[in-house]
Protein backbone atom coordinates (compact mmCIF):
# COMPACT_ATOMS: atom_id res chain seq x y z
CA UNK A 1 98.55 92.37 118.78
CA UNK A 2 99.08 88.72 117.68
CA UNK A 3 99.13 87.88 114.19
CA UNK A 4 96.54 84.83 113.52
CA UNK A 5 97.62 82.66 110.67
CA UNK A 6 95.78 79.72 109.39
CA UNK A 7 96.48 75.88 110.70
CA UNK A 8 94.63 74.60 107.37
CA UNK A 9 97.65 74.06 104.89
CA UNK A 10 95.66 74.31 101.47
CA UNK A 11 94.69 77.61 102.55
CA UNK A 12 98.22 78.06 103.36
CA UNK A 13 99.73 77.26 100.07
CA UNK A 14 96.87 79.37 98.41
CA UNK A 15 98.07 82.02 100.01
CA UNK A 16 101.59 81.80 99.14
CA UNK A 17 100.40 80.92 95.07
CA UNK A 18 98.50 84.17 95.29
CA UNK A 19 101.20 86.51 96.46
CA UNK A 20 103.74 84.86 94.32
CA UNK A 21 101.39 84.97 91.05
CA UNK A 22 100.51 88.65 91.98
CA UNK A 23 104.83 89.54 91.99
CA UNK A 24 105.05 87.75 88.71
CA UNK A 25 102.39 89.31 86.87
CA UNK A 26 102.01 92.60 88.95
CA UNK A 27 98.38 91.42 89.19
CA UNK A 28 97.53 93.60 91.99
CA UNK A 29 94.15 91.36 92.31
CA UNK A 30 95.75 88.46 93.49
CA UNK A 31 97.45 90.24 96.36
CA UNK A 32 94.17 91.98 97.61
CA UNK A 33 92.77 88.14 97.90
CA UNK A 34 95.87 86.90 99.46
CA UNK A 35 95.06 89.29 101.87
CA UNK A 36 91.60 88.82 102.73
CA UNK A 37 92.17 85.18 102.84
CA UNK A 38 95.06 85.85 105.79
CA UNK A 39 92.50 87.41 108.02
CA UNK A 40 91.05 85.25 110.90
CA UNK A 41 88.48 82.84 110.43
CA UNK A 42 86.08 85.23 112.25
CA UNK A 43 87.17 88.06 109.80
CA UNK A 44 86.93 85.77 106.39
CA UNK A 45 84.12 86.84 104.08
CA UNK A 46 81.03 84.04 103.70
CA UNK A 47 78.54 85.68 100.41
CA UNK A 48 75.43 84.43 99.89
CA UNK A 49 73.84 83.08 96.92
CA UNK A 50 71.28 86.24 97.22
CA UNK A 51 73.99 88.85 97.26
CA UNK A 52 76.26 87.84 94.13
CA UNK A 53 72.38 88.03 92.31
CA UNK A 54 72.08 91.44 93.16
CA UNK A 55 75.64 92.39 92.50
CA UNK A 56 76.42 90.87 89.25
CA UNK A 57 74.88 90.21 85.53
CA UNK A 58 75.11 88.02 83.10
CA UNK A 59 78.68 86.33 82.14
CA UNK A 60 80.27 88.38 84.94
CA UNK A 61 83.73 87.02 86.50
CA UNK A 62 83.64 87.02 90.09
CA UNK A 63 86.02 86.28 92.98
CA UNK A 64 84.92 85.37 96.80
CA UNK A 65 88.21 84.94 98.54
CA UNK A 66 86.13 82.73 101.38
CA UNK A 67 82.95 81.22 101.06
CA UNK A 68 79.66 80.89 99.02
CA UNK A 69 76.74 80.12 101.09
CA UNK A 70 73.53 78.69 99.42
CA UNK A 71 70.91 81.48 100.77
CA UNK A 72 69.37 82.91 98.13
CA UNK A 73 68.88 81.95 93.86
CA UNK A 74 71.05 82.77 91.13
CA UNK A 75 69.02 83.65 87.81
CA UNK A 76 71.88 84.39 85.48
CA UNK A 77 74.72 82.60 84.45
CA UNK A 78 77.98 83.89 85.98
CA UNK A 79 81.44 82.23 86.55
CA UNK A 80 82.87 82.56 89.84
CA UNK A 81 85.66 81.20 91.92
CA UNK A 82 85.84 80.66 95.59
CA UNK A 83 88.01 79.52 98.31
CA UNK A 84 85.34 76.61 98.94
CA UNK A 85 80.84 76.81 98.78
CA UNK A 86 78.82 74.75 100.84
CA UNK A 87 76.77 71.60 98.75
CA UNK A 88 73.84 73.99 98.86
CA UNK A 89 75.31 76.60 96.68
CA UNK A 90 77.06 73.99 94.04
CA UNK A 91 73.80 73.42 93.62
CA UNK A 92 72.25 76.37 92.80
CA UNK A 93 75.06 77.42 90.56
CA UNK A 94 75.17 74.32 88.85
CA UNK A 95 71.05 75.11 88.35
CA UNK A 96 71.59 78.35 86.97
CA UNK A 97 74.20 77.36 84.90
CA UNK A 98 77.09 79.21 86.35
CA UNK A 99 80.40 77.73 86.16
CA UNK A 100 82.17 77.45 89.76
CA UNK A 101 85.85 77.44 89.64
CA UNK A 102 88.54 77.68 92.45
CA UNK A 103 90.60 80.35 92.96
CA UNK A 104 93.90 78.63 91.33
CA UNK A 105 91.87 77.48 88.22
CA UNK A 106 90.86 81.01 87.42
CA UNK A 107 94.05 82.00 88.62
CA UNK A 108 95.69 79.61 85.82
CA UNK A 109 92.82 81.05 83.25
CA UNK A 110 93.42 84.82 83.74
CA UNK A 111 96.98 85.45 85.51
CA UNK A 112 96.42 88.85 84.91
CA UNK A 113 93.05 89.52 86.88
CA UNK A 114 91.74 91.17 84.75
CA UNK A 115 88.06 91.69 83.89
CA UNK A 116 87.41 90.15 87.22
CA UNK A 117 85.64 91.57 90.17
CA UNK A 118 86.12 90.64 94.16
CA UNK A 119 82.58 90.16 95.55
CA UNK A 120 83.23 90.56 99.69
């Protein structure tokens, strides 16, 4: 089968920052988001508002390598970083007082992964 790769070219150098970040720091994270980020378009993971509520709490660190969809409330503050989020949900996080990063400023926060958690 053919492999698919991505025409968008921000998504393309992502990709390439987060395999060359994971080498450096043997950040094993950054790989396993590399990787879901390579899949098709069909394949990419879209997470509602409603489902990072249920699976996180307060001051949690989350990663959605793909996108944030505004379904749903948040009720706790939370930071989390994301490929890109539709108007909706910068809203909604901005409301609940989460802090929405992208996936290289977190990467340039914590280059070690650690204490974060991939939300798919």
């Amino acid at each position: 089968m053919k492999e698919t790769q991505s025409a968008n070219p921000d998504l393309i150098a992502l990709i390439r920052l987060l395999k060359k970040e994971s080498r450096e720091k043997q950040a094993n994270i950054w790989l396993d988001v590399a990787e879901t980020l390579n899949k098709s378009r069909s394949l990419r993971v879209a997470v509602n508002l409603s489902s990072i509520n249920r699976n996180t709490k307060k001051s949690d660190v989350i990663i959605v390598p793909g996108k944030i969809l505004g379904t749903g409330t948040l009720n706790h503050p939370i930071t989390v970083a994301a490929f890109s989020a539709s108007e909706k949900a910068k809203e909604k996080l901005g409301a609940a007082k989460a802090k929405y990063l992208t996936i290289q400023e977190l990467m340039e926060k914590n280059p070690k992964g650690s204490n974060i958690r991939i939300i798919r």
